[in-house]
N, C-alpha and C. Protein backbone atom coordinates (compact mmCIF):
# COMPACT_ATOMS: atom_id res chain seq x y z
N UNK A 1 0.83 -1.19 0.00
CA UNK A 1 0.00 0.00 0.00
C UNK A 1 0.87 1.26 0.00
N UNK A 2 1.74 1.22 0.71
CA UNK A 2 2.79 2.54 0.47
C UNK A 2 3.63 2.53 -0.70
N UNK A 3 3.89 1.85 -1.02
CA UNK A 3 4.46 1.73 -2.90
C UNK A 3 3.13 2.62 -3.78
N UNK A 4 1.87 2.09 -3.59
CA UNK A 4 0.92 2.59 -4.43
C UNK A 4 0.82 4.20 -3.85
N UNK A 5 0.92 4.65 -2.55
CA UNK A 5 0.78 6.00 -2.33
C UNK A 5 2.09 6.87 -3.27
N UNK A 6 3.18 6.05 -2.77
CA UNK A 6 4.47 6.68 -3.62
C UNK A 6 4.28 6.91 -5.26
N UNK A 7 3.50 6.04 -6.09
CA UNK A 7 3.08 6.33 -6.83
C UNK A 7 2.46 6.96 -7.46
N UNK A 8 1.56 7.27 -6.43
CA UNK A 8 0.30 8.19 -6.67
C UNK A 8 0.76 9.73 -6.60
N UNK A 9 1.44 10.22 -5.45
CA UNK A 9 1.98 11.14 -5.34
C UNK A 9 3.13 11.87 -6.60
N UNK A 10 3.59 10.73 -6.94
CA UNK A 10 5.14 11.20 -7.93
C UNK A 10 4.17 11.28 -9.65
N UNK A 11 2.79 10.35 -9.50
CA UNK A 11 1.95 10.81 -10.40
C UNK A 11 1.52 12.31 -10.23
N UNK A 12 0.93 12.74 -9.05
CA UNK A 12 0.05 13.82 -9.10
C UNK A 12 1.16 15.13 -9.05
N UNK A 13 2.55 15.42 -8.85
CA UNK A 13 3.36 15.59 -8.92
C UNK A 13 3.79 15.93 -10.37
N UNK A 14 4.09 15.09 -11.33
CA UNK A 14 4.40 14.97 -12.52
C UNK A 14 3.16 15.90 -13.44
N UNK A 15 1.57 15.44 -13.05
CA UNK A 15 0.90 16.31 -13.57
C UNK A 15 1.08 17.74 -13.23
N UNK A 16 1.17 18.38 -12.02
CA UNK A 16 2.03 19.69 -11.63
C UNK A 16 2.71 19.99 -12.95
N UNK A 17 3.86 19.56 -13.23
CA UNK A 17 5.51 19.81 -13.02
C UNK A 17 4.46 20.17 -14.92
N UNK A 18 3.81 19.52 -15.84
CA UNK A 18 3.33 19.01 -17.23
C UNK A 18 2.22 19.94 -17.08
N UNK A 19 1.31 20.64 -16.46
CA UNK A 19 0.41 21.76 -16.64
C UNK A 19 1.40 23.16 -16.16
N UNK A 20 2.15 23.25 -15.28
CA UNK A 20 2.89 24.35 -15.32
C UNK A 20 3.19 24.59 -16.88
N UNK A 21 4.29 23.65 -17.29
CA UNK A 21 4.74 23.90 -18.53
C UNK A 21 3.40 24.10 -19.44
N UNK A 22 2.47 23.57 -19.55
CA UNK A 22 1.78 23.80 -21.05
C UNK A 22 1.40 25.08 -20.68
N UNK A 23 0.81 25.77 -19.55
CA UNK A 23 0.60 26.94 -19.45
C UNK A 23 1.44 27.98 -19.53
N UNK A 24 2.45 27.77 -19.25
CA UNK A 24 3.58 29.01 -19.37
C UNK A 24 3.73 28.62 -21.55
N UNK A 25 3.60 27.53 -22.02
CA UNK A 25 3.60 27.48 -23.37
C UNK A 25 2.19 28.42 -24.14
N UNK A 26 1.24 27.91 -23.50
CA UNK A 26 -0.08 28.24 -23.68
C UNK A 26 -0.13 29.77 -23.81
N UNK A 27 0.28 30.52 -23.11
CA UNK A 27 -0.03 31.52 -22.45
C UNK A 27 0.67 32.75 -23.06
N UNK A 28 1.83 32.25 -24.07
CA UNK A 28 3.00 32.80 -24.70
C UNK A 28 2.61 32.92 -25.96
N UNK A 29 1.74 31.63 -26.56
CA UNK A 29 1.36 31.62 -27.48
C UNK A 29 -0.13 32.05 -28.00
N UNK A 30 -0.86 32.06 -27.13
CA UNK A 30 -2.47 32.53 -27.49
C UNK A 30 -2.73 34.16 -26.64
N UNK A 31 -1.33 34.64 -25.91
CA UNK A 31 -1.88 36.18 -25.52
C UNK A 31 -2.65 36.19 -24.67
N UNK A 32 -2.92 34.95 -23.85
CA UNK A 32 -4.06 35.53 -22.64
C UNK A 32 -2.46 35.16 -21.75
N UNK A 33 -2.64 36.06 -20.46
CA UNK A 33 -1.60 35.82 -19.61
C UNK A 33 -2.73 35.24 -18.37
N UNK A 34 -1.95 33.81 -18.43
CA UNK A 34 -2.32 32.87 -16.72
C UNK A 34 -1.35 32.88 -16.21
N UNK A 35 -0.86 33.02 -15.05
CA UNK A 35 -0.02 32.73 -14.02
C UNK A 35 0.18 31.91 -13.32
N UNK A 36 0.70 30.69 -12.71
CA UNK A 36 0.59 29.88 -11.76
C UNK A 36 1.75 30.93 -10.75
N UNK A 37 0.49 30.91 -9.63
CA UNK A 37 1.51 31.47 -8.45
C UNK A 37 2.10 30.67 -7.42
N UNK A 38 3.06 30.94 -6.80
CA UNK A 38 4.16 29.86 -5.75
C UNK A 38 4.02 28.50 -6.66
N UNK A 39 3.99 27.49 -5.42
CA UNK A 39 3.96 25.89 -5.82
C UNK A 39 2.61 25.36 -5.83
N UNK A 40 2.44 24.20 -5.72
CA UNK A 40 1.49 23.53 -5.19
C UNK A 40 1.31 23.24 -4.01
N UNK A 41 0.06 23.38 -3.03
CA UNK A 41 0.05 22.83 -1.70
C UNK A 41 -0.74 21.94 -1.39
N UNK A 42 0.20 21.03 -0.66
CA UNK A 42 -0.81 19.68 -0.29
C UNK A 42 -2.14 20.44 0.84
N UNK A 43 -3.19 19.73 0.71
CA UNK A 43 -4.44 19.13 1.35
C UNK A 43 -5.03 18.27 1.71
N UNK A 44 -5.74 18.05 2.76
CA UNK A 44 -6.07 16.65 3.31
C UNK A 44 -7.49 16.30 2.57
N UNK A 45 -6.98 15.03 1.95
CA UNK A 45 -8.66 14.04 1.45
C UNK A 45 -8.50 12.71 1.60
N UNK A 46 -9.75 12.20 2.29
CA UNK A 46 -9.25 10.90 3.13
C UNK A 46 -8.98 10.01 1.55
N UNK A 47 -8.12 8.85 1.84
CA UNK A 47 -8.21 7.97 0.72
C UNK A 47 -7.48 8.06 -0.44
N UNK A 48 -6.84 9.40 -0.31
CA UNK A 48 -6.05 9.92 -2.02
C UNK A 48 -5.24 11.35 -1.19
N UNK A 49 -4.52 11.42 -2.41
CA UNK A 49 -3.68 12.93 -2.40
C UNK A 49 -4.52 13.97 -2.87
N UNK A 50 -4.03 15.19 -2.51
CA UNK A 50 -4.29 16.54 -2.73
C UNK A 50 -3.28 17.67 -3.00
N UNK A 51 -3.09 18.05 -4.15
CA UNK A 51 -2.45 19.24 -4.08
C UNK A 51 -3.50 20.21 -4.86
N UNK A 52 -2.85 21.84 -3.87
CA UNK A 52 -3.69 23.22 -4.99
C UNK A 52 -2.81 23.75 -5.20
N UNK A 53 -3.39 24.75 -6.23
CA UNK A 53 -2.72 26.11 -6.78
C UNK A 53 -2.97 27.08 -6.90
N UNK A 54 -2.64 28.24 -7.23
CA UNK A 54 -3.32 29.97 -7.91
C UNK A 54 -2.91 29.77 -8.95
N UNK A 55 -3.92 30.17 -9.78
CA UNK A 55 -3.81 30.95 -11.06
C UNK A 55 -4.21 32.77 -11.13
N UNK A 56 -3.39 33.47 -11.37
CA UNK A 56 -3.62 34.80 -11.49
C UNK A 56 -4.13 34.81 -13.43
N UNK A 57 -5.25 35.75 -13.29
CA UNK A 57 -4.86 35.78 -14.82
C UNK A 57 -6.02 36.97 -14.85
N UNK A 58 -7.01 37.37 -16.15
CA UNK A 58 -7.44 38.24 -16.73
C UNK A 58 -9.05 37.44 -16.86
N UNK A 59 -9.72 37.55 -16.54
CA UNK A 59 -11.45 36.96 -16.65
C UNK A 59 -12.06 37.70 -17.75
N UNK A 60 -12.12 36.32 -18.77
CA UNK A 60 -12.56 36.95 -20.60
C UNK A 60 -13.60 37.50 -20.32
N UNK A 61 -14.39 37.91 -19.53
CA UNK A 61 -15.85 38.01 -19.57
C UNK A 61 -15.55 39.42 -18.50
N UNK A 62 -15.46 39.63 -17.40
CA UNK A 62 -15.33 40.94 -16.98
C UNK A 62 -14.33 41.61 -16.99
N UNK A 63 -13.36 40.93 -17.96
CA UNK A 63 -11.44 41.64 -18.31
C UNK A 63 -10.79 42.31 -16.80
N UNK A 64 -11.31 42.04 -15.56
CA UNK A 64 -10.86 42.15 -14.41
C UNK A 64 -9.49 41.16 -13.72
N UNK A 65 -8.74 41.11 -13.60
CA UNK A 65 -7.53 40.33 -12.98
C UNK A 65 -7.86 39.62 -11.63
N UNK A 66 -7.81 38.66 -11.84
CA UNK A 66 -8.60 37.66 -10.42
C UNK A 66 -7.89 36.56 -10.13
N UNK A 67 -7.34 36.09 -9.19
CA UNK A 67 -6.66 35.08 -8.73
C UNK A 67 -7.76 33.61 -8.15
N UNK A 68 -7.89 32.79 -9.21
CA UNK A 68 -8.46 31.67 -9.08
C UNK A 68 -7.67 30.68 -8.39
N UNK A 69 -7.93 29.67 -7.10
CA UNK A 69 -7.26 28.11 -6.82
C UNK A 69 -7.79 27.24 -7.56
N UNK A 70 -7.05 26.00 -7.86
CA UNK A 70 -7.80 24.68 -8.89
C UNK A 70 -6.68 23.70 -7.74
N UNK A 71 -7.30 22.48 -7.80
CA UNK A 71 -7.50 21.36 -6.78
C UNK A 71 -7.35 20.11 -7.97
N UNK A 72 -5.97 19.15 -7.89
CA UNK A 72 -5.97 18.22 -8.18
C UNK A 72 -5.59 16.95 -7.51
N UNK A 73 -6.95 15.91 -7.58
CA UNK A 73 -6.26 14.99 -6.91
C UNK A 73 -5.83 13.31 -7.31
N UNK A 74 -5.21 12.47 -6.58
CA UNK A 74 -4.76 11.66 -7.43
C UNK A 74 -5.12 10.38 -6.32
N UNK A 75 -6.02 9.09 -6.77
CA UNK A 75 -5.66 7.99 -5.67
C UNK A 75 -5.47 6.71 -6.69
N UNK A 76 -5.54 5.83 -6.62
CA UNK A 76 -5.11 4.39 -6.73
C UNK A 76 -5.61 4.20 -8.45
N UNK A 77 -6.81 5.03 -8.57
CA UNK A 77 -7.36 4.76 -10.15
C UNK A 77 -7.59 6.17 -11.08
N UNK A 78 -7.39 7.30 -10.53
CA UNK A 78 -8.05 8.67 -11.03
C UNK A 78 -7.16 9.26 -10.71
N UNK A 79 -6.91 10.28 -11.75
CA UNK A 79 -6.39 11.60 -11.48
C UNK A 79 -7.54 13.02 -11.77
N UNK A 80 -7.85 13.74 -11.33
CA UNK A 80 -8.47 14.73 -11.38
C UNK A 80 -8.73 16.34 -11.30
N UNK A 81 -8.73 16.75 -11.89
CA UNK A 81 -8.20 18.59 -11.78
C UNK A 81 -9.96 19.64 -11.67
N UNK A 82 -9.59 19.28 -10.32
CA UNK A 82 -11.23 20.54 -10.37
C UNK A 82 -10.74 22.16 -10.37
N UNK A 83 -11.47 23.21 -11.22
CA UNK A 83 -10.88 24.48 -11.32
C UNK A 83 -12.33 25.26 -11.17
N UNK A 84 -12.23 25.71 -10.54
CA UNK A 84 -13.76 26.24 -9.97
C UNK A 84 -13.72 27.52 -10.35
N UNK A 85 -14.63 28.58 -10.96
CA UNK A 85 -14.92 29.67 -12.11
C UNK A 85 -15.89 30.70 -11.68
N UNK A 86 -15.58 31.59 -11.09
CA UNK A 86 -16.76 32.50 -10.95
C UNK A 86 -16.29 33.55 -11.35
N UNK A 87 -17.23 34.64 -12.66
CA UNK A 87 -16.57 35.68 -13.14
C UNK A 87 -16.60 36.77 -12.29
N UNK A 88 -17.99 36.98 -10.83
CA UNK A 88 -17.65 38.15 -10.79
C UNK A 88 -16.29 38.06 -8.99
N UNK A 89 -15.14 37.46 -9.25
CA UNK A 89 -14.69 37.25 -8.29
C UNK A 89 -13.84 36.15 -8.05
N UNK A 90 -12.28 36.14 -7.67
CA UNK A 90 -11.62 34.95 -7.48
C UNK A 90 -11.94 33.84 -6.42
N UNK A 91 -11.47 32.95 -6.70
CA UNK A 91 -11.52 31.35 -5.84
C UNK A 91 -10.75 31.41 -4.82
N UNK A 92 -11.44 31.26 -3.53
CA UNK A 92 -9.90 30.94 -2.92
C UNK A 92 -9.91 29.37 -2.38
N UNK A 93 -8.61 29.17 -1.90
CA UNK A 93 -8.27 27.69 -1.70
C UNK A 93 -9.11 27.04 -0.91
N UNK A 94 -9.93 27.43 0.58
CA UNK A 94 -10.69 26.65 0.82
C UNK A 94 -12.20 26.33 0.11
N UNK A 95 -12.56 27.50 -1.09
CA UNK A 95 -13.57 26.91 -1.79
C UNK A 95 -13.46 26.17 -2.44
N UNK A 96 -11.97 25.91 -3.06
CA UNK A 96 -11.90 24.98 -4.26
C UNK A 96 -11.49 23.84 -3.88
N UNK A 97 -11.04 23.69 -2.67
CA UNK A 97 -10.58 22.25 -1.92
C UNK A 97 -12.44 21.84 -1.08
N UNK A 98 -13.41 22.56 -1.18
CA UNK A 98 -14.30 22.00 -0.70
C UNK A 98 -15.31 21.46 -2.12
N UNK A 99 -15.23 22.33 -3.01
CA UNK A 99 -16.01 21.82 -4.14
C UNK A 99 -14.84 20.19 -4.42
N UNK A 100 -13.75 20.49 -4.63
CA UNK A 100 -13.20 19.14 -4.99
C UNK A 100 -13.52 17.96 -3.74
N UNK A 101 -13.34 18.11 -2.96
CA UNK A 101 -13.69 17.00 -2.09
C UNK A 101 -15.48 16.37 -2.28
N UNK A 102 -16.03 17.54 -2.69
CA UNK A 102 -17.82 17.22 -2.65
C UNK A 102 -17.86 16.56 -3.84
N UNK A 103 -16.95 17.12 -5.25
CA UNK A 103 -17.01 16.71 -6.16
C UNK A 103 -16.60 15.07 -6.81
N UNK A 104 -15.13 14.76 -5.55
CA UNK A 104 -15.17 13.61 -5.26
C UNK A 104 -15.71 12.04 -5.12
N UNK A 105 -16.65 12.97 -3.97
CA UNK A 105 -17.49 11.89 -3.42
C UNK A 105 -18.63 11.65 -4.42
N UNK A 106 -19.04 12.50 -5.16
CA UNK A 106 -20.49 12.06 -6.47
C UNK A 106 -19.59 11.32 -7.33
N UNK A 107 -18.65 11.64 -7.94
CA UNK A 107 -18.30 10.52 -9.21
C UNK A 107 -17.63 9.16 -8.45
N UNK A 108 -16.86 9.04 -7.32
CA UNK A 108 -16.19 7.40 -6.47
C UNK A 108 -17.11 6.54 -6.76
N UNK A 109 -16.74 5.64 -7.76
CA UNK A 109 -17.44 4.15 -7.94
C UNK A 109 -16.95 3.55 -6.67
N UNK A 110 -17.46 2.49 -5.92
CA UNK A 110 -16.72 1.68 -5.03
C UNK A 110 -15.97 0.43 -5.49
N UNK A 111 -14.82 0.14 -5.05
CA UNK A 111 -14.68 -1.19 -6.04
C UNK A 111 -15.03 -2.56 -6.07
């Protein structure tokens, strides 16, 4: 069981390290500026990993600068990236670590 956590982690990890990059690619190339701010920070969800993030960027719809969190997590069969969106106003980390955990629990098949 700790082999499979080590896994899981250096998975959810690797997705990090592979959306940083496409966004700093992304972002160079299509003229909208997103930001990923600091690192990723772990969060507690029973059963799986958790890491979040900021995104700073520009909201196409009210062209206002708003700092959004997005929540990805990783356990034994799923990887998952919840990014939670409200135009008039940024995300912060405990909303988007609570929609991901709620969001969680509706799609978990049991095995």
């Amino acid at each position: 069981m700790e082999d499979l956590l080590k896994l899981t982690k250096k998975a959810l990890d690797a997705f990090f390290v592979n959306f940083n990059k496409s966004s700093k690619e992304s972002s160079s190339s299509n003229g909208a500026k997103t930001e990923l701010v600091g690192e990723p920070e772990e969060a507690d969800l029973d059963g799986a990993v958790m890491k979040c993030q900021a995104a700073k960027g520009t909201d196409t719809v009210s062209k206002k600068e708003k700092t959004d969190w997005f929540c990805v997590w990783a356990d034994y069969s799923t990887i998952a990236m919840v990014s939670p969106g409200d135009t008039t106003q940024g995300i912060s980390k405990d909303v988007a670590i609570d929609l991901t955990k709620k969001l969680r629990d509706q799609v978990r098949v049991k095995a």
